[in-house]
Protein backbone atom coordinates (compact mmCIF):
# COMPACT_ATOMS: atom_id res chain seq x y z
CA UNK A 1 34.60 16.38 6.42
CA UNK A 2 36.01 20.15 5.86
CA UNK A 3 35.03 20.11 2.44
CA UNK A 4 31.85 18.23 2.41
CA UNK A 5 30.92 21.13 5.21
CA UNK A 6 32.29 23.93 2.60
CA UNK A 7 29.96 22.37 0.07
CA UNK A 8 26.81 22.24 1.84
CA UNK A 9 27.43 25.90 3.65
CA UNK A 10 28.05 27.26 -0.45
CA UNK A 11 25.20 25.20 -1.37
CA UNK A 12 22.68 26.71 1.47
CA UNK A 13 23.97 30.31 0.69
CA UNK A 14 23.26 29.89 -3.14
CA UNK A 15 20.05 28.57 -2.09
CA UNK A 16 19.00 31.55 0.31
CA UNK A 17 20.51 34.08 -2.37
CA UNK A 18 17.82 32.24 -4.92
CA UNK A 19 15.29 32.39 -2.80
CA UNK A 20 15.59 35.95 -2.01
CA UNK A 21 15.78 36.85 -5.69
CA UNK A 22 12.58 34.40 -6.24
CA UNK A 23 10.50 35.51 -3.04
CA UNK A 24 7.47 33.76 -4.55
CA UNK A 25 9.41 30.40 -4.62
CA UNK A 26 10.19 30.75 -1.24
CA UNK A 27 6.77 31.30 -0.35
CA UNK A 28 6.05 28.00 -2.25
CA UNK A 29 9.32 26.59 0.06
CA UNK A 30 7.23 27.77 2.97
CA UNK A 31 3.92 26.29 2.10
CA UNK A 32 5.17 23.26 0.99
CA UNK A 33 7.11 22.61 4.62
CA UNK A 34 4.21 23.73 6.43
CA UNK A 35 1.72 21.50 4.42
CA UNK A 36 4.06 18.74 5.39
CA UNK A 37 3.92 19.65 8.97
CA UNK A 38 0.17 19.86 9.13
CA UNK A 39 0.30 16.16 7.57
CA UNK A 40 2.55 14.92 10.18
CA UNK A 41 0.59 16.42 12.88
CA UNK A 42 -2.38 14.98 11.34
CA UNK A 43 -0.78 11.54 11.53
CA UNK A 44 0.69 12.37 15.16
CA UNK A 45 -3.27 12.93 16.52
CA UNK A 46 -4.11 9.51 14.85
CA UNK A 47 -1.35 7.70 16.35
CA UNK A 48 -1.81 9.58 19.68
CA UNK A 49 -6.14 8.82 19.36
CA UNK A 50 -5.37 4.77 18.42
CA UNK A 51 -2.71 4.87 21.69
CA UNK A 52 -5.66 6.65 23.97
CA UNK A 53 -7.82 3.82 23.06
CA UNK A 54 -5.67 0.74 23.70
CA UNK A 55 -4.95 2.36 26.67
CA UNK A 56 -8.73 2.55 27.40
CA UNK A 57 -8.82 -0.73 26.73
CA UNK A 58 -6.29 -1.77 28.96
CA UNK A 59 -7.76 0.31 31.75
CA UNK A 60 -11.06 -1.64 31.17
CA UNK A 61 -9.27 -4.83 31.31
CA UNK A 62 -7.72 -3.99 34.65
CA UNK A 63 -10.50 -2.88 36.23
CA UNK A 64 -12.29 -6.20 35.36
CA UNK A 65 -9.17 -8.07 37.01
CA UNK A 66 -9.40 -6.05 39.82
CA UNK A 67 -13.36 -6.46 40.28
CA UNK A 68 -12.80 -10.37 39.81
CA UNK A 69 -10.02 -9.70 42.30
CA UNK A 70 -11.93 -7.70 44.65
CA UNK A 71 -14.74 -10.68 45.00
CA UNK A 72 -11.98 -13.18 45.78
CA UNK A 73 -10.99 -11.60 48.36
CA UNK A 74 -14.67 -11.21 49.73
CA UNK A 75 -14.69 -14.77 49.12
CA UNK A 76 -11.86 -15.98 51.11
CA UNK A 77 -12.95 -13.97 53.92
CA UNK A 78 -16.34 -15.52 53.64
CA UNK A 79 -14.26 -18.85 53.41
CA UNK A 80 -12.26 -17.81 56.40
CA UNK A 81 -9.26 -18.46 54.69
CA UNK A 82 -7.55 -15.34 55.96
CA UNK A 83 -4.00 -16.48 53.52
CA UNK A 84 -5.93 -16.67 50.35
CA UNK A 85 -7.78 -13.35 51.72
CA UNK A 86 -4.36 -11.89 52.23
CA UNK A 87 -2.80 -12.74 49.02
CA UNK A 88 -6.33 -11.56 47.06
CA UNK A 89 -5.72 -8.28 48.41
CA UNK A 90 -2.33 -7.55 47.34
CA UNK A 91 -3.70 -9.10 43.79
CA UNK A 92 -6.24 -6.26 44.05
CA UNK A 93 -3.78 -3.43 45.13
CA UNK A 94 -1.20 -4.50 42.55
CA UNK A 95 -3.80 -3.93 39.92
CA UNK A 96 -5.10 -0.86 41.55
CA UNK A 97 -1.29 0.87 41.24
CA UNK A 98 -1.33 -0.65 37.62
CA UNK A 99 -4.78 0.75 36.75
CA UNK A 100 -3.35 4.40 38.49
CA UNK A 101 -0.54 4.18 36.43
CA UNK A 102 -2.46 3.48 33.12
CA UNK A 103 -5.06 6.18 34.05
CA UNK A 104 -1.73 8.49 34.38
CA UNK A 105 -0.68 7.54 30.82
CA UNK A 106 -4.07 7.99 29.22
CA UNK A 107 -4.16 11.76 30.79
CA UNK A 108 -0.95 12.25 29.27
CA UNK A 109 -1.87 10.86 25.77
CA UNK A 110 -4.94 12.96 25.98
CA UNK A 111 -2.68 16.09 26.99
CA UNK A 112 -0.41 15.18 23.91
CA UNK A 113 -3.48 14.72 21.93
CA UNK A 114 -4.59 18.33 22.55
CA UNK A 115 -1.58 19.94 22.31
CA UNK A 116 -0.93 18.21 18.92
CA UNK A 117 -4.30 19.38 17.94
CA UNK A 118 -3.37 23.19 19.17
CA UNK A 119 -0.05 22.68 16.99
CA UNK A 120 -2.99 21.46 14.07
CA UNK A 121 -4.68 24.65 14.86
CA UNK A 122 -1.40 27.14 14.92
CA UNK A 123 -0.12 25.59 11.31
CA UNK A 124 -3.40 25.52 9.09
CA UNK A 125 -3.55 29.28 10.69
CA UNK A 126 -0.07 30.14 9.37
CA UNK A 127 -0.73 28.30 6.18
CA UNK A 128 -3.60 30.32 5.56
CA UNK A 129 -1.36 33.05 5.80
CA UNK A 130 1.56 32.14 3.75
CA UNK A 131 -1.50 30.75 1.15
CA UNK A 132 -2.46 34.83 1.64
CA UNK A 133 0.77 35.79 0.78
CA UNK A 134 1.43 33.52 -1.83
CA UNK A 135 -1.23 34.37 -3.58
CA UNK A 136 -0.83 38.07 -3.29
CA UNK A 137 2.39 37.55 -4.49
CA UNK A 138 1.41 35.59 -7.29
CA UNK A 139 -0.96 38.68 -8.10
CA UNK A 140 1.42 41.60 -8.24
CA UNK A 141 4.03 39.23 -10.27
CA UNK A 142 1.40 38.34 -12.61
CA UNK A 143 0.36 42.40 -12.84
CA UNK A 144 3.99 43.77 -13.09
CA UNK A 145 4.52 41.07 -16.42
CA UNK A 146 0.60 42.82 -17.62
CA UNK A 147 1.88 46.35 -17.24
CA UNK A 148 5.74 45.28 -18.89
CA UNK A 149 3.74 43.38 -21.63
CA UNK A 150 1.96 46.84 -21.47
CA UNK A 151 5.10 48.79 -21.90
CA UNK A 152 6.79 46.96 -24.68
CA UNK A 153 3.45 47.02 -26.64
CA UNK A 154 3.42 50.90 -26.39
CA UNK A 155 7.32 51.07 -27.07
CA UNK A 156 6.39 48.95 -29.77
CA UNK A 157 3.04 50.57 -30.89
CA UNK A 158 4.88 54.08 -30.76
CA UNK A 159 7.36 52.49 -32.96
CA UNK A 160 4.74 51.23 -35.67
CA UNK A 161 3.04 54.37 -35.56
CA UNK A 162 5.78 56.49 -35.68
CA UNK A 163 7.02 54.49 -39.08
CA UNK A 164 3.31 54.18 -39.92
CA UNK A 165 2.50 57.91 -39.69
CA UNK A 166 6.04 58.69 -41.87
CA UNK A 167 4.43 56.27 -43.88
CA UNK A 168 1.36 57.62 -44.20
CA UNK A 169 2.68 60.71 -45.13
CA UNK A 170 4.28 58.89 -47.76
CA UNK A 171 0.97 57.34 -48.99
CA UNK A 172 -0.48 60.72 -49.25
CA UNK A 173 2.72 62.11 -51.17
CA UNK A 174 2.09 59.08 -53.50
CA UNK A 175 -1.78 59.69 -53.90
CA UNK A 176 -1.13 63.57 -54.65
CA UNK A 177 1.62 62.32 -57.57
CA UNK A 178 -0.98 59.68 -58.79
CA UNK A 179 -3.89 62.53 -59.04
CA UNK A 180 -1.41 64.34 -60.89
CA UNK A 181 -0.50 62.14 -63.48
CA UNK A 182 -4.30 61.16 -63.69
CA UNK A 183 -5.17 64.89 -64.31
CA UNK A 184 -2.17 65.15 -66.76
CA UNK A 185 -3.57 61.97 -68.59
CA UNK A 186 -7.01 63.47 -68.64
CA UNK A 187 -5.57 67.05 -70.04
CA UNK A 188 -3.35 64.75 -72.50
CA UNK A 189 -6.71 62.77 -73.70
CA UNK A 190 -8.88 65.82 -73.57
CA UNK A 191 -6.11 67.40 -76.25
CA UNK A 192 -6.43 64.49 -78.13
CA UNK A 193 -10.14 64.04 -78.81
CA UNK A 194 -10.28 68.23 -79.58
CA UNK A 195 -7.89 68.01 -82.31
């Protein structure tokens, strides 16, 4: 157990150290988790919404029961049959502490239900931000590879024109020699047709 602890605590501090040197990835990290979260919480306000309703239905269903319960007893007493009477009315207040109980859990559902949605609320904020962040991130990586992209094409472009004005300098040695030997031609020619 030692050493599968060793490995995971070198593997989370490699981890940490590459995120910190990759800030933008661990801004991805971030969003990612807190997209995840936002799904789950999703999912958690469904589940809680579908739980609020059977237990709206269930409420229904024992308030019919005790409303069919609550006329049987009205009906034994009319009957003057003061056992069945007797017996319908702890029927009725059975299902009343049931009902209470029921109502109880649906006001807890729908306290989960907002809080879940508050938690919605609090995460899309904080993605927003990290989204913010992200991309800002995103920007002044993308800018600092422009201006070194930049740099290396001056360094470069210095380079070319340094050579290129050396060489140019050479081109204009090699026109001056070439006007030369043209005029010398010329002279030579000129001597030529006089004699």
């Amino acid at each position: 157990m030692g050493l599968f602890d060793d490995l995971s605590r070198f593997l989370e501090n490699r981890l940490e150290e590459f995120l910190k040197n990759n800030p933008h990835l661990e801004l991805e990290a971030l969003l990612d988790q807190l997209r995840q979260q936002e799904g789950d919480t999703l999912k958690l306000i469904t589940d809680l919404q579908l739980q609020e309703k059977r237990s709206q239905d269930e409420i229904l269903a024992t308030a019919t029961e005790i409303q069919k319960w609550h006329q049987r007893v009205q009906k034994a007493k009319a009957a003057n049959r003061q056992d069945l009477a007797s017996a319908a009315q702890e029927r009725e207040a059975a299902l009343l502490r049931q009902g209470n109980q029921q109502w109880a859990k649906m006001q807890g559902i729908k306290e989960r239900i907002q809080q879940a949605k508050e938690l919605h609320q609090k995460i899309q904020v904080r993605r927003q931000e990290v989204q913010i962040k992200a991309s800002q991130a995103q920007a002044a990586r993308a800018q600092a590879q422009t201006q070194a992209r930049t740099q290396q094409r001056i360094e470069s472009d210095g380079w070319w024109k340094s050579t290129s004005s050396t060489s140019s300098s050479f081109d204009d040695l090699e026109e001056q020699f070439r006007r030369l030997e043209t005029d010398e031609e010329l002279q030579r020619m000129k001597r030529q047709m006089g004699k």
